[in-house]
PDB file of N, CA and C in Angstrom:
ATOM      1  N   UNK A   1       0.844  -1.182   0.000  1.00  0.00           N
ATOM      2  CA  UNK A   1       0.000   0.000   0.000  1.00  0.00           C
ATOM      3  C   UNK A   1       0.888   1.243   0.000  1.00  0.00           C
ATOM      4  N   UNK A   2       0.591   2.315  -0.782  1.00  0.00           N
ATOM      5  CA  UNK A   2       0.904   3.808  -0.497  1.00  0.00           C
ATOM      6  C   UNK A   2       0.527   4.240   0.465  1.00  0.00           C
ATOM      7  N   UNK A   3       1.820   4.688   1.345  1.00  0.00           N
ATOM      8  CA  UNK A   3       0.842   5.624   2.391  1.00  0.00           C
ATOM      9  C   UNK A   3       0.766   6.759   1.861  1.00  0.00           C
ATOM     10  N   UNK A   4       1.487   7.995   0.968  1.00  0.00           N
ATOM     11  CA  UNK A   4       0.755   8.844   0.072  1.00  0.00           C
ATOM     12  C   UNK A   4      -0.368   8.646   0.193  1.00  0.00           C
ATOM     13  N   UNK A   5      -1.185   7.578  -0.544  1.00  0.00           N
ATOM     14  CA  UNK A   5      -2.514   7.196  -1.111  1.00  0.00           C
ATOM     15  C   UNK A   5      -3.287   7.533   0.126  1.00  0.00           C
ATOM     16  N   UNK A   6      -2.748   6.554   1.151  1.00  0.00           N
ATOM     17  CA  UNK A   6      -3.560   7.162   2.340  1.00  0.00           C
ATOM     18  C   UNK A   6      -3.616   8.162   2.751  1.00  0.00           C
ATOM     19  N   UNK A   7      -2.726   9.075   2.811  1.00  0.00           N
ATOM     20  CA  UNK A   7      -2.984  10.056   3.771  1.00  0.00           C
ATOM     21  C   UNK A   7      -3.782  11.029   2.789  1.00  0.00           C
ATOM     22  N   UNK A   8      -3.769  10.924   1.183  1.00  0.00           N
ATOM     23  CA  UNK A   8      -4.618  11.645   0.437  1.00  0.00           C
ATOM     24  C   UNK A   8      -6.204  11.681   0.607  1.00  0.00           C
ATOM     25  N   UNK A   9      -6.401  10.184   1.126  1.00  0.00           N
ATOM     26  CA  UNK A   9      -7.721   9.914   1.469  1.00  0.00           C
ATOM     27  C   UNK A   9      -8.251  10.444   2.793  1.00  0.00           C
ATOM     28  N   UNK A  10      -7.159   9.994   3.581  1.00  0.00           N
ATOM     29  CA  UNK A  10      -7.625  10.217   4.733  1.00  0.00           C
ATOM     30  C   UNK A  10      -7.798  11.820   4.798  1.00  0.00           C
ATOM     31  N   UNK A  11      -7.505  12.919   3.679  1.00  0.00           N
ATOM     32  CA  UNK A  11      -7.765  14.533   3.681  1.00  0.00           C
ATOM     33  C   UNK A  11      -8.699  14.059   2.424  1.00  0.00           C
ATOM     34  N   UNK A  12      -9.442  13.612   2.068  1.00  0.00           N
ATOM     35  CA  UNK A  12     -10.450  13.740   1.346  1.00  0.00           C
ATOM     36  C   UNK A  12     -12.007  13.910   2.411  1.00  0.00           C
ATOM     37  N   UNK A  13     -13.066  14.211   1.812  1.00  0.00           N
ATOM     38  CA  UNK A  13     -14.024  14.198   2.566  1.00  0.00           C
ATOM     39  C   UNK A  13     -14.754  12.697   2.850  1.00  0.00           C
ATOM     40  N   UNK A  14     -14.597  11.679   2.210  1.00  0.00           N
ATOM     41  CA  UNK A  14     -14.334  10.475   2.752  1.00  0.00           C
ATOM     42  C   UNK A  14     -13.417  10.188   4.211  1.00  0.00           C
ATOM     43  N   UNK A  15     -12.496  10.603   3.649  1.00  0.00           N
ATOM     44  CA  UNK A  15     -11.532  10.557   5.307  1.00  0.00           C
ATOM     45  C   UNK A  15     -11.893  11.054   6.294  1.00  0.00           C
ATOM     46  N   UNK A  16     -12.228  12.410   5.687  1.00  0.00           N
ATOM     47  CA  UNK A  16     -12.592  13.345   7.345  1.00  0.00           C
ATOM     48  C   UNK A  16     -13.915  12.611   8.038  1.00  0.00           C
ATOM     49  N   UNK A  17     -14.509  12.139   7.105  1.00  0.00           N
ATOM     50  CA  UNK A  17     -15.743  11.133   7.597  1.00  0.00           C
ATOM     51  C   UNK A  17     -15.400   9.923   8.683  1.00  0.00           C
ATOM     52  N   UNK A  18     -14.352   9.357   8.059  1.00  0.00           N
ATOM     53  CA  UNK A  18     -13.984   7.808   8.589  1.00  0.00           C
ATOM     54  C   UNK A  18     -13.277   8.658  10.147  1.00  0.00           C
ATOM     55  N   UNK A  19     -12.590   9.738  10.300  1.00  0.00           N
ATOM     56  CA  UNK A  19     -12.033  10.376  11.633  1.00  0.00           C
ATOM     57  C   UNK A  19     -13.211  10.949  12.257  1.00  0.00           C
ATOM     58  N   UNK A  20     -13.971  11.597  11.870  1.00  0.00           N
ATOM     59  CA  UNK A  20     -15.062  12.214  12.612  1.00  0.00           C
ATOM     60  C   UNK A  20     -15.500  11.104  13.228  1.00  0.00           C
ATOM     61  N   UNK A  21     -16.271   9.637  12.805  1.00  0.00           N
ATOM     62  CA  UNK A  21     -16.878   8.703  12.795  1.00  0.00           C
ATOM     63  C   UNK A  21     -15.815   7.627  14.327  1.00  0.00           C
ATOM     64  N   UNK A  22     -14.403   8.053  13.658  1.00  0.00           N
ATOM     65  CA  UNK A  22     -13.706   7.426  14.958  1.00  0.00           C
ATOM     66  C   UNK A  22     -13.180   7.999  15.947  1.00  0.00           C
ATOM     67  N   UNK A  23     -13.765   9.294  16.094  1.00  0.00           N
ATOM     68  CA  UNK A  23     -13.292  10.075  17.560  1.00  0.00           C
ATOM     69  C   UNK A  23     -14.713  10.341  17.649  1.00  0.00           C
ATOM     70  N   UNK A  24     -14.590  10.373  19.180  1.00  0.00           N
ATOM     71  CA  UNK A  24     -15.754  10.345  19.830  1.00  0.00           C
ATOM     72  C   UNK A  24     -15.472  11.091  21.279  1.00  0.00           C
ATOM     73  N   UNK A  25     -16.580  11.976  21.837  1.00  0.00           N
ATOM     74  CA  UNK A  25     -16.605  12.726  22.869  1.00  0.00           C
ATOM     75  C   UNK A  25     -17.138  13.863  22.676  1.00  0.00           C
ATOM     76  N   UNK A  26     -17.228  15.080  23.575  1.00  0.00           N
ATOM     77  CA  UNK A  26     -17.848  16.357  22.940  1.00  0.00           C
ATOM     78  C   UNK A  26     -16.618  17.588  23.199  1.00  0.00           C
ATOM     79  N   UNK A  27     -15.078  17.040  23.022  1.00  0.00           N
ATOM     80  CA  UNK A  27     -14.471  17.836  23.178  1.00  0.00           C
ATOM     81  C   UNK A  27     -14.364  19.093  22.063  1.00  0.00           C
ATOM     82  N   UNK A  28     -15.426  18.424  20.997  1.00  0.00           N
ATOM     83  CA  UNK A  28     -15.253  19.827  19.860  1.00  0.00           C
ATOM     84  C   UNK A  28     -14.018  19.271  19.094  1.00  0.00           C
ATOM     85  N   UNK A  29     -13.282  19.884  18.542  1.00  0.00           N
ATOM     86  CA  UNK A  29     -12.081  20.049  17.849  1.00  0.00           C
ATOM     87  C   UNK A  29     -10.797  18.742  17.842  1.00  0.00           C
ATOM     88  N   UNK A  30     -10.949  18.748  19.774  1.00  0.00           N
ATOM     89  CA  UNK A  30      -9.679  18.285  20.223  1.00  0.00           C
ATOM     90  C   UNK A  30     -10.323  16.759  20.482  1.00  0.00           C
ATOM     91  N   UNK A  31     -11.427  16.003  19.912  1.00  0.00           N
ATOM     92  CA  UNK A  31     -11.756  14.844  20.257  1.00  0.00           C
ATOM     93  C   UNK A  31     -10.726  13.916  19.994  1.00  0.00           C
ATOM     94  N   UNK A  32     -10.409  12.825  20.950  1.00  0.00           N
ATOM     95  CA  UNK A  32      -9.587  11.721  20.643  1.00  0.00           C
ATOM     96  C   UNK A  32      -9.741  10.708  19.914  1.00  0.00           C
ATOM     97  N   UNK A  33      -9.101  10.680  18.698  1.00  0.00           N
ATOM     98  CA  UNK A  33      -9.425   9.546  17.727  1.00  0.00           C
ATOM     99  C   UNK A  33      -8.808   8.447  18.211  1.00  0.00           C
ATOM    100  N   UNK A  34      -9.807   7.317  18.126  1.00  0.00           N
ATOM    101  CA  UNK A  34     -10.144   5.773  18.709  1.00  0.00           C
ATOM    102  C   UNK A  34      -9.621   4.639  17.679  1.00  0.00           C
ATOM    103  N   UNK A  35      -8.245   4.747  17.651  1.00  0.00           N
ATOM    104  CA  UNK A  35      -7.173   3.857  16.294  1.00  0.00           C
ATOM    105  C   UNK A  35      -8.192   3.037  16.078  1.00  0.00           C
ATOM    106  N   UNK A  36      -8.532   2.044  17.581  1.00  0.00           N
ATOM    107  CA  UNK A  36      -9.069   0.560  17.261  1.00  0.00           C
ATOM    108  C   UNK A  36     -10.266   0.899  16.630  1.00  0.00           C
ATOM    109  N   UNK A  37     -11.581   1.832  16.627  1.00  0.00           N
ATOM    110  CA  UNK A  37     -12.488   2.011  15.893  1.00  0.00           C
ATOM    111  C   UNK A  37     -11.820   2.056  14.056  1.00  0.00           C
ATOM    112  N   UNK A  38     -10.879   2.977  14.216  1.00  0.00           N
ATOM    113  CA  UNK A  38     -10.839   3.828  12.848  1.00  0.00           C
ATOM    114  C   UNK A  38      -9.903   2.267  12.394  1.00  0.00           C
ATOM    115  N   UNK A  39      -9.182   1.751  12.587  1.00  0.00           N
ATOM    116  CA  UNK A  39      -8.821  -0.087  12.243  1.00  0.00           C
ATOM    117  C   UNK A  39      -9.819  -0.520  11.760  1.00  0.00           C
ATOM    118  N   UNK A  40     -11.187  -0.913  12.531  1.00  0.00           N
ATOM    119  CA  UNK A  40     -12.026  -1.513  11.937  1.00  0.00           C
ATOM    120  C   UNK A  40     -12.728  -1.144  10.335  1.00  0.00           C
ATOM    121  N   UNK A  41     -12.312  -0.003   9.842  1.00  0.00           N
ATOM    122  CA  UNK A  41     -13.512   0.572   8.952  1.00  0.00           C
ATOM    123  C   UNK A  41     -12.560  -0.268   7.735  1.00  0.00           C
ATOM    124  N   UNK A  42     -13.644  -0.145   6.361  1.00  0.00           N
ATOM    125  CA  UNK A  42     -12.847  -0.445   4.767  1.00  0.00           C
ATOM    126  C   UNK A  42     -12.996   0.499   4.958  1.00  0.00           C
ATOM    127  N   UNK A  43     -11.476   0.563   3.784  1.00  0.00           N
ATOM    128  CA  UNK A  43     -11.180   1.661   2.902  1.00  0.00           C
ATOM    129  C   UNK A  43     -11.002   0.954   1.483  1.00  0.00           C
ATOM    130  N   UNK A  44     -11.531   1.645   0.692  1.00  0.00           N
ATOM    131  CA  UNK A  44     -11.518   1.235  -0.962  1.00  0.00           C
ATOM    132  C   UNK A  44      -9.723   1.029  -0.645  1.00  0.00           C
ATOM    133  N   UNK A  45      -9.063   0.239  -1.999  1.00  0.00           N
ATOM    134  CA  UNK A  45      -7.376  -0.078  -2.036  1.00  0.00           C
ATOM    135  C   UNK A  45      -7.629  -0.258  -3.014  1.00  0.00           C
ATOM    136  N   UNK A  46      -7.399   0.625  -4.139  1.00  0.00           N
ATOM    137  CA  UNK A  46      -7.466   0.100  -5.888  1.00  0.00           C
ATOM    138  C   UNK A  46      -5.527  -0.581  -5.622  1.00  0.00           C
ATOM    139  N   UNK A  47      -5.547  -0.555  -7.013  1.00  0.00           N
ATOM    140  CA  UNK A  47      -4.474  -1.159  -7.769  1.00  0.00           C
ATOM    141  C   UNK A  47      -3.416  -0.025  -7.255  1.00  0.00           C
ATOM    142  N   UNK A  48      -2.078  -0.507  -7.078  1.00  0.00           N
ATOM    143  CA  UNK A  48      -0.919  -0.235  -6.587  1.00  0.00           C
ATOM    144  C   UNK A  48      -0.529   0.765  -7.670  1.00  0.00           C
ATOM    145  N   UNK A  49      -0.900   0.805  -9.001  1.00  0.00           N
ATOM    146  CA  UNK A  49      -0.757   1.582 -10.133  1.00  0.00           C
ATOM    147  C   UNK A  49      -1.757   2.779  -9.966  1.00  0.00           C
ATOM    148  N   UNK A  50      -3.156   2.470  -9.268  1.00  0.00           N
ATOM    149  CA  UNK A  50      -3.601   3.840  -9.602  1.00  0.00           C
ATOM    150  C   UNK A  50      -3.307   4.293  -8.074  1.00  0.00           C
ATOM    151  N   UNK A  51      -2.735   3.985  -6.724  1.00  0.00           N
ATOM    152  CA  UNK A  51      -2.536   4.434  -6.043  1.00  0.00           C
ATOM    153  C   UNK A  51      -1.290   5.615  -6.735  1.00  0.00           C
ATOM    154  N   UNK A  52      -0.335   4.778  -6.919  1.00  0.00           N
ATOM    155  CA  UNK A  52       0.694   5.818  -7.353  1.00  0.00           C
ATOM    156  C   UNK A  52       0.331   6.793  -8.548  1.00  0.00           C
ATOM    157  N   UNK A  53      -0.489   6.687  -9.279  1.00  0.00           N
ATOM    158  CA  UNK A  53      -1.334   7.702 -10.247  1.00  0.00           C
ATOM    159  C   UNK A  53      -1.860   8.972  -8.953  1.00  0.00           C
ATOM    160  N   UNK A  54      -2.826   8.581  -7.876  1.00  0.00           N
ATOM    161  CA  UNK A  54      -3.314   9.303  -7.434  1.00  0.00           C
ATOM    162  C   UNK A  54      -2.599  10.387  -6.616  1.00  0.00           C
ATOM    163  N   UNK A  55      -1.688   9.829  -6.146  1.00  0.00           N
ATOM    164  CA  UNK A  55      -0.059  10.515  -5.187  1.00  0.00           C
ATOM    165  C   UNK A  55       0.416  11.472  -6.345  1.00  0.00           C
ATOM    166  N   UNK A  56       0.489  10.961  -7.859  1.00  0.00           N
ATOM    167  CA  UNK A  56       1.772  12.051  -8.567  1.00  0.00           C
ATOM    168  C   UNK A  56       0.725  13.281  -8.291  1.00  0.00           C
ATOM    169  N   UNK A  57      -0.858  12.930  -8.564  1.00  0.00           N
ATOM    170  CA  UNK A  57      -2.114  13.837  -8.898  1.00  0.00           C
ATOM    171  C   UNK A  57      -2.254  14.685  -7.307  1.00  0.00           C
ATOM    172  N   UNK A  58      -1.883  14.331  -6.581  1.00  0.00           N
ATOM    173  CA  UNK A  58      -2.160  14.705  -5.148  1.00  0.00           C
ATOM    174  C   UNK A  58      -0.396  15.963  -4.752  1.00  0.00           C
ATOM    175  N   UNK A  59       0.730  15.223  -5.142  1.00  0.00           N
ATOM    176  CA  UNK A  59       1.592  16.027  -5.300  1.00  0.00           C
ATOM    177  C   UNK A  59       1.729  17.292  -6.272  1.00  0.00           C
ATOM    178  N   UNK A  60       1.092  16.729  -6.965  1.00  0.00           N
ATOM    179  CA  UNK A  60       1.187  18.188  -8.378  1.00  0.00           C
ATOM    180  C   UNK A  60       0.643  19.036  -7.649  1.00  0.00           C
ATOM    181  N   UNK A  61      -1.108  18.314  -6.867  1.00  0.00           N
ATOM    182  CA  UNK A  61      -1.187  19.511  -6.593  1.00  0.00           C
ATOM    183  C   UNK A  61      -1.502  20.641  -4.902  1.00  0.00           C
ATOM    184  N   UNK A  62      -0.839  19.420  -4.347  1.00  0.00           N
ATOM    185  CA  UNK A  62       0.189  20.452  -3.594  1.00  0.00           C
ATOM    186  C   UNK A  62       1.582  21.968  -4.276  1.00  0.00           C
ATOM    187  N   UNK A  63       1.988  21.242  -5.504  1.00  0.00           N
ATOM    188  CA  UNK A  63       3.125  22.073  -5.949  1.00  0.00           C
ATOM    189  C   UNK A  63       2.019  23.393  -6.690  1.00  0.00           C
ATOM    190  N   UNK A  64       1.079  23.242  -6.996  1.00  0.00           N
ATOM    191  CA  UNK A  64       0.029  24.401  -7.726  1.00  0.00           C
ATOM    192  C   UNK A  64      -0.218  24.977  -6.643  1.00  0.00           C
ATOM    193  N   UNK A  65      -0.579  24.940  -5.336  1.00  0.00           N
ATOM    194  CA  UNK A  65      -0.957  25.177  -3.990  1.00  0.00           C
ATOM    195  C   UNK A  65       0.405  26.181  -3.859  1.00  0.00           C
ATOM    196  N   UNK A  66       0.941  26.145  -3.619  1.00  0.00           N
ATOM    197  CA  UNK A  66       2.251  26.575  -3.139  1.00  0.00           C
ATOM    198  C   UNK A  66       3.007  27.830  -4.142  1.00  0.00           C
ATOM    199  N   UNK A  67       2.502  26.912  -5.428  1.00  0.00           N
ATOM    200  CA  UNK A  67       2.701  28.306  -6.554  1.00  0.00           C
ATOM    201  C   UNK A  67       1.932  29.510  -6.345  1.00  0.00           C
ATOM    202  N   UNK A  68       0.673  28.958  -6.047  1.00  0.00           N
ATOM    203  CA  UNK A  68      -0.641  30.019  -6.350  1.00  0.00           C
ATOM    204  C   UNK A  68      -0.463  31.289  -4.962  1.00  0.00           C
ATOM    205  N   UNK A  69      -0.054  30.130  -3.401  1.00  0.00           N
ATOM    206  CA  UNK A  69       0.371  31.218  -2.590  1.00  0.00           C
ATOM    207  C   UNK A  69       1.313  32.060  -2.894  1.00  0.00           C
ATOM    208  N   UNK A  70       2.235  31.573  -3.649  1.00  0.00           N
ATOM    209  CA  UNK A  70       3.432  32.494  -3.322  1.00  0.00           C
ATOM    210  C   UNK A  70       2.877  33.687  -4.522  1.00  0.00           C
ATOM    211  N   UNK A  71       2.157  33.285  -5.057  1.00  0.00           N
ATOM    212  CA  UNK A  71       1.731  34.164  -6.522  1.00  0.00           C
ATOM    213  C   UNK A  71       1.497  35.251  -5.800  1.00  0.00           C
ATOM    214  N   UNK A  72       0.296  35.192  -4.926  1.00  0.00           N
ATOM    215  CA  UNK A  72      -0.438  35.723  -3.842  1.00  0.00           C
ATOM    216  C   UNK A  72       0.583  37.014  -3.165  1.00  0.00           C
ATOM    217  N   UNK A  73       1.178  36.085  -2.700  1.00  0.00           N
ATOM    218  CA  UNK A  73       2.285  36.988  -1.709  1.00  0.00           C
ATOM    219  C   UNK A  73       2.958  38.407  -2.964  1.00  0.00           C
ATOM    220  N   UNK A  74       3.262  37.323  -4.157  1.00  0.00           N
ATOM    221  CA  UNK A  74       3.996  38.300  -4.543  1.00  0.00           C
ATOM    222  C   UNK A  74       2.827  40.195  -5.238  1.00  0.00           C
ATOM    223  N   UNK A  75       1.499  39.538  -5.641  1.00  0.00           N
ATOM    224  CA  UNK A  75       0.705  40.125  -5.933  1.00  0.00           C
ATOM    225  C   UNK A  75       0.098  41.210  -4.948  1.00  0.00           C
ATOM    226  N   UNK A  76       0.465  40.752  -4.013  1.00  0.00           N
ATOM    227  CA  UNK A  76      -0.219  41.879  -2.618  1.00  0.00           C
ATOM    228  C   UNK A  76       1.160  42.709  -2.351  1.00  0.00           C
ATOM    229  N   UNK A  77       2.528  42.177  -2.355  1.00  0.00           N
ATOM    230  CA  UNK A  77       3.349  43.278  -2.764  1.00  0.00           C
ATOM    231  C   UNK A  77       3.589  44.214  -3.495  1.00  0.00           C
ATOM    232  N   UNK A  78       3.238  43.581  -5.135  1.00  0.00           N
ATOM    233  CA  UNK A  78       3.204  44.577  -5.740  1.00  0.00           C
ATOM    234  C   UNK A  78       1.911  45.908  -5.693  1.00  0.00           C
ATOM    235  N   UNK A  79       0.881  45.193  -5.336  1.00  0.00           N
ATOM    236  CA  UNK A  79      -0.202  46.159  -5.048  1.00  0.00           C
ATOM    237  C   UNK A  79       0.604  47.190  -4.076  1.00  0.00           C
ATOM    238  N   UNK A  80       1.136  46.630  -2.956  1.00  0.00           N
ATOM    239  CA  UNK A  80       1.216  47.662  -1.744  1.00  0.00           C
ATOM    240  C   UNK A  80       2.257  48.921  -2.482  1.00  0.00           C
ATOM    241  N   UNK A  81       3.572  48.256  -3.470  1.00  0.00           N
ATOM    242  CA  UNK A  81       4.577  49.278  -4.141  1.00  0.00           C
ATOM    243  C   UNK A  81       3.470  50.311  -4.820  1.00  0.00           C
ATOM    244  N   UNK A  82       2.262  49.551  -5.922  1.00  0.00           N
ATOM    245  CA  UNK A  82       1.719  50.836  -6.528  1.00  0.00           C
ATOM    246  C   UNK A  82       1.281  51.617  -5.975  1.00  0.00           C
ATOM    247  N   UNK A  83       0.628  51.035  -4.782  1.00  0.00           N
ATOM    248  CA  UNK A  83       0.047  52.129  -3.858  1.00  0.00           C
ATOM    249  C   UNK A  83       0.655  53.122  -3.350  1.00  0.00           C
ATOM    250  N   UNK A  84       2.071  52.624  -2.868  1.00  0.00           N
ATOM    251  CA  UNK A  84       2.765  53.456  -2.719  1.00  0.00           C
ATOM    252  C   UNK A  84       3.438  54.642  -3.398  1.00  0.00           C
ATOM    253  N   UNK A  85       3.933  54.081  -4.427  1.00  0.00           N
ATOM    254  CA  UNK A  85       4.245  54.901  -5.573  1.00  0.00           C
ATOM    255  C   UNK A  85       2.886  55.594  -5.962  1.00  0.00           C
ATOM    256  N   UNK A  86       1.682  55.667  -6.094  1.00  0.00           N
ATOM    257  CA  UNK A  86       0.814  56.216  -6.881  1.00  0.00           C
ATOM    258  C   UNK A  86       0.878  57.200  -5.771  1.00  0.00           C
ATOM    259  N   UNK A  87       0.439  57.494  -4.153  1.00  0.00           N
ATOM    260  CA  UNK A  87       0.505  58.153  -3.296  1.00  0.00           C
ATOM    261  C   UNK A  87       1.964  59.180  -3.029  1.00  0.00           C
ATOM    262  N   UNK A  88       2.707  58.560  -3.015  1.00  0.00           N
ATOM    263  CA  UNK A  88       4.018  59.502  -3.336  1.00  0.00           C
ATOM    264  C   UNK A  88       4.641  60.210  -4.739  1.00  0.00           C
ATOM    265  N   UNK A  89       3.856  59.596  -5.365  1.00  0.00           N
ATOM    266  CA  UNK A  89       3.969  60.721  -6.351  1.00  0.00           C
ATOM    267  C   UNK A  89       4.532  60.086  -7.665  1.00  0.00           C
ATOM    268  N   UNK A  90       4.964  59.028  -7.464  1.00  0.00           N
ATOM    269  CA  UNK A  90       6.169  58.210  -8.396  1.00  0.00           C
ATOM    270  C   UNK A  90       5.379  58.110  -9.535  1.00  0.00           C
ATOM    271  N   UNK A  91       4.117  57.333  -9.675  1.00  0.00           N
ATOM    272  CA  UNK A  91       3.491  57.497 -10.550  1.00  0.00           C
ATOM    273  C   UNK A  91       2.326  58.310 -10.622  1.00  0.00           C
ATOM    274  N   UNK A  92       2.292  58.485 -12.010  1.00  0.00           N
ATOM    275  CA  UNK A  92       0.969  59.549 -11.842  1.00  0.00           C
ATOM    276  C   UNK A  92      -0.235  58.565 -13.147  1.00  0.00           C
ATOM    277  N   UNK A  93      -0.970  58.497 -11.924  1.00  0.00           N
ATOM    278  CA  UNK A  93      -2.279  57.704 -12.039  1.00  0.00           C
ATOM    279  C   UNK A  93      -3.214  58.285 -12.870  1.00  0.00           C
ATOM    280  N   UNK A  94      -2.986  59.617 -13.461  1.00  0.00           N
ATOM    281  CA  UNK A  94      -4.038  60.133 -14.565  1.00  0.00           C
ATOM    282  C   UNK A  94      -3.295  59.390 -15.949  1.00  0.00           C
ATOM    283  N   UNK A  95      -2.601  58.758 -16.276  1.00  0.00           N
ATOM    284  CA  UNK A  95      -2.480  58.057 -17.455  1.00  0.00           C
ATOM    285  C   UNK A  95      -2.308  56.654 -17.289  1.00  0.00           C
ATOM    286  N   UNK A  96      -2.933  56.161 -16.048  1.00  0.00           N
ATOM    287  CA  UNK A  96      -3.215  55.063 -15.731  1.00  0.00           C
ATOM    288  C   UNK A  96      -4.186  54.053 -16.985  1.00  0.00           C
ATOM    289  N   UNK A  97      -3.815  53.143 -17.291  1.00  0.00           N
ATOM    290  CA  UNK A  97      -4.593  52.659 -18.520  1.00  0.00           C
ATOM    291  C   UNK A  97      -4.591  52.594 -19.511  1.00  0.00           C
ATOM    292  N   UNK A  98      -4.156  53.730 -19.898  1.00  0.00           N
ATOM    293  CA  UNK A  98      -4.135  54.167 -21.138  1.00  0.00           C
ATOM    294  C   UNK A  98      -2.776  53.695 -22.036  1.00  0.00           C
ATOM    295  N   UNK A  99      -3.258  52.621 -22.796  1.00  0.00           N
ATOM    296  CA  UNK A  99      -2.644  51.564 -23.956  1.00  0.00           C
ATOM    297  C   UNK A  99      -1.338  52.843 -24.455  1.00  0.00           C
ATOM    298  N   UNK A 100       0.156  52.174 -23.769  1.00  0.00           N
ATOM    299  CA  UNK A 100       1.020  52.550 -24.412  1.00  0.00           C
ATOM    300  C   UNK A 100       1.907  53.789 -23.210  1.00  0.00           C
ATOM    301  N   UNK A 101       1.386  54.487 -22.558  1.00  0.00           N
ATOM    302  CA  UNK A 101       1.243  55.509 -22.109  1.00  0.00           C
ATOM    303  C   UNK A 101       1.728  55.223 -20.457  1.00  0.00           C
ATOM    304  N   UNK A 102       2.709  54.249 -19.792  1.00  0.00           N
ATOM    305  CA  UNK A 102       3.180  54.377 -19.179  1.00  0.00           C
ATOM    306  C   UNK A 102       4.339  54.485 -18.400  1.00  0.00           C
ATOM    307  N   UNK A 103       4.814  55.136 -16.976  1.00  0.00           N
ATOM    308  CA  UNK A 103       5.798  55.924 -17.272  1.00  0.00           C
ATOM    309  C   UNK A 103       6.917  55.125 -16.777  1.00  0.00           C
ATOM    310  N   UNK A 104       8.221  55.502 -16.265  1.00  0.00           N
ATOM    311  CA  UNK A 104       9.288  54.396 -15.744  1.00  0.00           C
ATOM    312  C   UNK A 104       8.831  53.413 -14.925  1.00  0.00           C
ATOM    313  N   UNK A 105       8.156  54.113 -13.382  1.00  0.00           N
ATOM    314  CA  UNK A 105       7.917  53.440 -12.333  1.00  0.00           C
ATOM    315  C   UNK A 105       7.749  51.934 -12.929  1.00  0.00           C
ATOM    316  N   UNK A 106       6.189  52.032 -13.421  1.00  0.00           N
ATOM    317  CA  UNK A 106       5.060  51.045 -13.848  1.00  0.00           C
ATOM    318  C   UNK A 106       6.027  49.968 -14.506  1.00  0.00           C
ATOM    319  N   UNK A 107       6.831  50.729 -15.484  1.00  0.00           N
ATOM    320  CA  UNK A 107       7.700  49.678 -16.276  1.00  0.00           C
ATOM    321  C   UNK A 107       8.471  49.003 -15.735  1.00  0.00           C
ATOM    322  N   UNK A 108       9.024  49.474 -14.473  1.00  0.00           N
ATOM    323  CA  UNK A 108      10.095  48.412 -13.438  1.00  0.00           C
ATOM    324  C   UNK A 108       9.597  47.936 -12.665  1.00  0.00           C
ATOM    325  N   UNK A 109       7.997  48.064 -12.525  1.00  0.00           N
ATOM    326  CA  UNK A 109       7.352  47.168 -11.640  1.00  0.00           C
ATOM    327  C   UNK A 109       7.160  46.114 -12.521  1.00  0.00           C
ATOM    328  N   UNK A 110       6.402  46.335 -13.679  1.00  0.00           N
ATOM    329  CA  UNK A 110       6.226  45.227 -14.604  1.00  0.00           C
ATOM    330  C   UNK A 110       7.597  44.014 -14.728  1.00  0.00           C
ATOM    331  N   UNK A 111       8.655  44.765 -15.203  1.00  0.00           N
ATOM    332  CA  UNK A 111       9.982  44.217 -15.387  1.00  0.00           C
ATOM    333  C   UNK A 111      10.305  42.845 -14.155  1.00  0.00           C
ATOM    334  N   UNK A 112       9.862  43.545 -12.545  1.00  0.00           N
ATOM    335  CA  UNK A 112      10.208  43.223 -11.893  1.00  0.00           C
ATOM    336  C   UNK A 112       9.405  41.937 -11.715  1.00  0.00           C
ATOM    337  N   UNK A 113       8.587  41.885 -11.459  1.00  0.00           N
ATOM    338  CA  UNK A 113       7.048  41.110 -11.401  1.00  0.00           C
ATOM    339  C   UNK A 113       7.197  39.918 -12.606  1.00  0.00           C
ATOM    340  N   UNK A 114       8.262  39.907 -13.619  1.00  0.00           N
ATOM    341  CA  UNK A 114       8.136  39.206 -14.992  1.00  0.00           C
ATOM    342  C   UNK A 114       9.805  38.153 -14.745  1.00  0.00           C
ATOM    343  N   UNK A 115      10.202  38.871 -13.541  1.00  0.00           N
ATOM    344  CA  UNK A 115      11.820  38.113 -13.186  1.00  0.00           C
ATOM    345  C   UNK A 115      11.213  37.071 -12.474  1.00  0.00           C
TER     346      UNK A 115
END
């Protein structure tokens, strides 16, 4: 067996089912999951081939996850520079838009943002 495979399942909403189902109490959040319950349950086990199919599919997309944050990060920086620059003066926001028509700043943000 993959444990990849598993632990993909076990974060699927199938999984969170089979853990909800084997912790028990009303601690809310922090309930103690009951191995010997959560032992007893099936779990589907395809073929050793589509386990490892499902892991490359489960890793990719963790690596898209991770792209998309950092995208994030980098996108709320650059917002905060224009802001900045548009407020200090660096750029001037009345030729904002306008196809063709912008000035250094914008262009070394672009530049920068494209490294």
């Amino acid at each position: 067996m993959n444990t990849d495979y598993m632990l993909g399942l076990l974060r699927s909403g199938f999984g969170d089912f089979l853990l909800n189902e084997s912790s028990r109490g009303s601690a809310g959040r922090n309930r103690p999951l009951n191995t010997w319950r959560l032992g007893k349950e099936k779990v589907p086990l395809p073929s050793i081939e589509l386990q490892q199919s499902i892991d490359r599919a489960l890793t990719f997309e963790r690596q898209l996850k991770k792209k998309a944050a950092r995208s994030i990060v980098l996108l709320n920086e650059t917002r905060s520079a224009l802001i900045t620059a548009a407020v200090t003066g660096e750029v001037d926001v009345t030729i904002w838009g306008k196809k063709g028509q912008t000035d250094r700043r914008l262009d070394q943000i672009e530049e920068e943002m494209q490294a």
